[in-house]
C-alpha atoms as a PDB file:
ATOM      1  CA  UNK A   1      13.744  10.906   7.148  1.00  0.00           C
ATOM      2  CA  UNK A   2      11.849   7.955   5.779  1.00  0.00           C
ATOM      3  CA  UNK A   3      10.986   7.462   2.231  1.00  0.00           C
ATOM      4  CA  UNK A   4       8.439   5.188   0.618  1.00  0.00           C
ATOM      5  CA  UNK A   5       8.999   4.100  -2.839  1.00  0.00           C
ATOM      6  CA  UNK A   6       6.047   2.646  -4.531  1.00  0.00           C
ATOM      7  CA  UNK A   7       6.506   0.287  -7.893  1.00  0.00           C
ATOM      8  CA  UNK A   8       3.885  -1.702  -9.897  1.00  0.00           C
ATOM      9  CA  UNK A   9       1.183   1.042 -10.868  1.00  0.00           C
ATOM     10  CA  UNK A  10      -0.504   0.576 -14.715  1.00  0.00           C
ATOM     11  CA  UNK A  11      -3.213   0.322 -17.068  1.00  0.00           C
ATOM     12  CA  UNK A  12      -4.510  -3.516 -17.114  1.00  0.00           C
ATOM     13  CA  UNK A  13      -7.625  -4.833 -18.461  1.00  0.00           C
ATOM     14  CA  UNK A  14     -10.780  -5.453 -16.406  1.00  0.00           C
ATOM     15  CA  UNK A  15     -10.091  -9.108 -15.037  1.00  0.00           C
ATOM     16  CA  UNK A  16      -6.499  -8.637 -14.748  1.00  0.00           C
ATOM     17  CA  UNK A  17      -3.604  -8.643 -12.235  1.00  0.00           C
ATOM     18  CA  UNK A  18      -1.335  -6.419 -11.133  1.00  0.00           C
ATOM     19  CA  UNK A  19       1.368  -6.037  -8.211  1.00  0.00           C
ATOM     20  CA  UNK A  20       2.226  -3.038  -5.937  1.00  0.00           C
ATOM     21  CA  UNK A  21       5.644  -2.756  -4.561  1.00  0.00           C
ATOM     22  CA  UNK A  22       6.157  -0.623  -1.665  1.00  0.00           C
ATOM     23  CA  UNK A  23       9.814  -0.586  -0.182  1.00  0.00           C
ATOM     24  CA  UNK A  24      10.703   2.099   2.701  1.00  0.00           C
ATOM     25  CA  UNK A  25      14.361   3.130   3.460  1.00  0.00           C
ATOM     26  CA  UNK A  26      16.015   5.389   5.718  1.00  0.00           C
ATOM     27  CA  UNK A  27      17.006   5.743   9.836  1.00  0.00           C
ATOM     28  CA  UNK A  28      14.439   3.386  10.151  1.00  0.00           C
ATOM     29  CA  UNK A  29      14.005   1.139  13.536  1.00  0.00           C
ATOM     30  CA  UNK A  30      10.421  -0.277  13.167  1.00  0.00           C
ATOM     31  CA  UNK A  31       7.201  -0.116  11.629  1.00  0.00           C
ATOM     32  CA  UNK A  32       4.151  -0.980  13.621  1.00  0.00           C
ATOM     33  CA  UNK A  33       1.985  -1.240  10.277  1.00  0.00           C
ATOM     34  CA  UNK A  34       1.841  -0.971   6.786  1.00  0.00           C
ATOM     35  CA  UNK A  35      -0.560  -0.249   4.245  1.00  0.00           C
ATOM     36  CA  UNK A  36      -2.161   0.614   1.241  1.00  0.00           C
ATOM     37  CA  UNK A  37      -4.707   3.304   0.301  1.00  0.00           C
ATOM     38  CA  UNK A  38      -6.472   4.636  -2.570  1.00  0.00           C
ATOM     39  CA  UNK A  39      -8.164   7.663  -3.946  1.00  0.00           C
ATOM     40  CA  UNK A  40     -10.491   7.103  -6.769  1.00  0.00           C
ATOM     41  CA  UNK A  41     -11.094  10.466  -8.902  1.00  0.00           C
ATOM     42  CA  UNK A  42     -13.911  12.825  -7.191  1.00  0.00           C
ATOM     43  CA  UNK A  43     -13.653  10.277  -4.025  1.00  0.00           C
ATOM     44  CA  UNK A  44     -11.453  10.624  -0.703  1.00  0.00           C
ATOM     45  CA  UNK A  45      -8.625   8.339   0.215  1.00  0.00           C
ATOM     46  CA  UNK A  46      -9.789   5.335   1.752  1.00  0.00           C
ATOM     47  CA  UNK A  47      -7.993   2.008   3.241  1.00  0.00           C
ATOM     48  CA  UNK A  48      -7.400  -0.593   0.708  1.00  0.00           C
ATOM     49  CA  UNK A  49      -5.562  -2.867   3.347  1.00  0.00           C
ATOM     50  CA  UNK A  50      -3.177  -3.045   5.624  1.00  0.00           C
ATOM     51  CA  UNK A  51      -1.013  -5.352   7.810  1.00  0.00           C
ATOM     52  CA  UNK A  52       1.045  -5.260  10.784  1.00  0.00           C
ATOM     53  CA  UNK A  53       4.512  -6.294  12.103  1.00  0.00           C
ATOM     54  CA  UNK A  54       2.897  -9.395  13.603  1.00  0.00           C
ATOM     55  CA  UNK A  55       0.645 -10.640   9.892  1.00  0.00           C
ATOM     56  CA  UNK A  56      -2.185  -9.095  11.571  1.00  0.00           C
ATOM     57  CA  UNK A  57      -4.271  -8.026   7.749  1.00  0.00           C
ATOM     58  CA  UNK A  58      -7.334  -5.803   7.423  1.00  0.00           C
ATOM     59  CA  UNK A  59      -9.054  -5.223   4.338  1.00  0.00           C
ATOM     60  CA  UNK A  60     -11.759  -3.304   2.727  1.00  0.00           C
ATOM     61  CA  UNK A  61     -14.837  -5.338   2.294  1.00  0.00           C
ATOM     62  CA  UNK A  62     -14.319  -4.172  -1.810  1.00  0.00           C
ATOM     63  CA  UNK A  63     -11.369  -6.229  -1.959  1.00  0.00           C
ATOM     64  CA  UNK A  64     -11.372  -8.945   0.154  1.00  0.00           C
ATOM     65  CA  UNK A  65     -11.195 -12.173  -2.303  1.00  0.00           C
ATOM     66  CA  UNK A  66      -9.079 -10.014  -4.729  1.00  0.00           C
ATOM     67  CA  UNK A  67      -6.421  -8.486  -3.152  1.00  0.00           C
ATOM     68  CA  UNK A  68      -3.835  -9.819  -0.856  1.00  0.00           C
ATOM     69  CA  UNK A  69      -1.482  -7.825   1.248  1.00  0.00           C
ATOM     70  CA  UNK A  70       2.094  -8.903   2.426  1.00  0.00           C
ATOM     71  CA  UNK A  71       5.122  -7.975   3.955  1.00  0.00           C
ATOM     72  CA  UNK A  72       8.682  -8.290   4.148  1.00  0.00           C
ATOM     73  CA  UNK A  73       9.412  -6.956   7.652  1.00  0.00           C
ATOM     74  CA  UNK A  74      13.849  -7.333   6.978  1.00  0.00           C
ATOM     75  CA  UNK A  75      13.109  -5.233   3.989  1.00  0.00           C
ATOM     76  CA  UNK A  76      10.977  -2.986   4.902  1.00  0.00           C
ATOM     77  CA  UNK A  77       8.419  -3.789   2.213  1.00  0.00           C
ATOM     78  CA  UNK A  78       4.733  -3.956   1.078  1.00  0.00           C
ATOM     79  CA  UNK A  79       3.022  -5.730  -1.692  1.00  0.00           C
ATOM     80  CA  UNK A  80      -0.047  -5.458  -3.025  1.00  0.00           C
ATOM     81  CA  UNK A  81      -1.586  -8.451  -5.112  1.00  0.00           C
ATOM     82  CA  UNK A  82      -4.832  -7.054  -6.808  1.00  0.00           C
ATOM     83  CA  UNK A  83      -6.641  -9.858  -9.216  1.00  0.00           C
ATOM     84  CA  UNK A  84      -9.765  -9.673 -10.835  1.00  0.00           C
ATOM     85  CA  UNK A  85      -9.651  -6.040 -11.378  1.00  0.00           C
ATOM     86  CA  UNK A  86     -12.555  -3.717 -12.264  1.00  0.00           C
ATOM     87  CA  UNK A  87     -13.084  -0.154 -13.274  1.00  0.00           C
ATOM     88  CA  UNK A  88     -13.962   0.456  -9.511  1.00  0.00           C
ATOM     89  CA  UNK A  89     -10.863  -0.187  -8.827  1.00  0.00           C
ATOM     90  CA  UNK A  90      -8.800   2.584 -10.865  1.00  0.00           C
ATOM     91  CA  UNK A  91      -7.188   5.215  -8.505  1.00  0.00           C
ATOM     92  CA  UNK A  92      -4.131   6.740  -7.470  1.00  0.00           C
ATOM     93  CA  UNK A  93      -2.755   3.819  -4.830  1.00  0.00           C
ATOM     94  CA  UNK A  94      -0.872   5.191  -1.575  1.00  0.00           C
ATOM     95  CA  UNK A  95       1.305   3.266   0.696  1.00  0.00           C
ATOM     96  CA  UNK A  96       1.536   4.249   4.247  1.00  0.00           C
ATOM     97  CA  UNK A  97       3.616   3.337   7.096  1.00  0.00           C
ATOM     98  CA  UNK A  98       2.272   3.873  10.191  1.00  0.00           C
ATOM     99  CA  UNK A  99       3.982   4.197  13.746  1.00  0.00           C
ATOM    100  CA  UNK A 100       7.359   4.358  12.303  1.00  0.00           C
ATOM    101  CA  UNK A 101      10.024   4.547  14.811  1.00  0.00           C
ATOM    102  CA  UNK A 102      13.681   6.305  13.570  1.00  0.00           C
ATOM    103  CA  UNK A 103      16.909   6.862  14.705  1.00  0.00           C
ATOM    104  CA  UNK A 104      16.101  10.504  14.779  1.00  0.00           C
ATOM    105  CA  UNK A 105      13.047  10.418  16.441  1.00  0.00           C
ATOM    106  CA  UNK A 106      11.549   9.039  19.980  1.00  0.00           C
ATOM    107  CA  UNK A 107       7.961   9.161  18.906  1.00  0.00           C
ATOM    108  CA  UNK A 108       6.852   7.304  16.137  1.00  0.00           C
ATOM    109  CA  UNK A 109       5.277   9.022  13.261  1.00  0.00           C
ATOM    110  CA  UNK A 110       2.772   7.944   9.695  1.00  0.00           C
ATOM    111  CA  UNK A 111       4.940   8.444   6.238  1.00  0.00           C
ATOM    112  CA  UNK A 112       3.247   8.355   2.365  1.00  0.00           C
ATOM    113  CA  UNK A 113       4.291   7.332  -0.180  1.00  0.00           C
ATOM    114  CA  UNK A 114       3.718   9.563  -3.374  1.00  0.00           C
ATOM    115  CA  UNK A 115       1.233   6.949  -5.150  1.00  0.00           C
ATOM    116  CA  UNK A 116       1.147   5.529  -8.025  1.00  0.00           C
ATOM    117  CA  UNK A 117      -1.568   4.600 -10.782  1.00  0.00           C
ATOM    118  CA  UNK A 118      -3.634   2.194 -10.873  1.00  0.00           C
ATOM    119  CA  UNK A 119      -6.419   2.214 -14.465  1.00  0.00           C
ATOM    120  CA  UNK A 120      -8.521  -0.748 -15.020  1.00  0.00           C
ATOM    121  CA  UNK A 121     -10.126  -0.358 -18.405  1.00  0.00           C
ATOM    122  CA  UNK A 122     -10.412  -2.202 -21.664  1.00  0.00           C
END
């Protein structure tokens, strides 16, 4: 089995920074792409950003200029950089890893994290 461990959630004043860890661990033999996704309260889950094995990024046109996505593919890993936050911006953050090949497995399959956090206010 995979698990994703997510790190980084808070409260932070409007304006302010924070950082999302993501880190997956188990049987695992690659991960075609990895993201992050949010759901504000009363709103579905939507894509945040995301990036592949090869740097290729997407982002939601809410967040591009404020967030950055990277990745450290030897660890496993996912960060999050989110600056100039704003109340729109408070939800429950997910990280996803998407076509993840195993050990165990000879398909690849999508693993979530359990989220974490995220409330801009003053």
């Amino acid at each position: 089995q995979v698990q994703l461990v997510e790190s980084g959630g808070g409260l932070v004043q409007p304006g302010g920074s924070l950082r999302l860890s993501c880190a997956a661990s188990g049987s695992i033999i690659s991960i075609y792409a990895m993201g992050w996704y949010r759901r504000a309260p009363g709103k579905q889950r939507e894509l945040v950003a995301v990036i592949t094995s090869s740097g290729s990024i997407n982002y939601s046109d809410s967040v591009k200029g404020r967030f950055t996505i990277s990745r450290d593919n030897a660890k496993n890993t996912v960060y999050l950089q989110m600056n100039s936050l704003n109340a729109a911006d408070t939800a429950v953050y997910y990280c996803n890893a998407d076509r993840t090949y195993t050990s165990h497995t000879s398909y690849p399959q999508a693993y979530w994290g359990q989220g974490t956090q995220v409330t801009v206010s003053s």
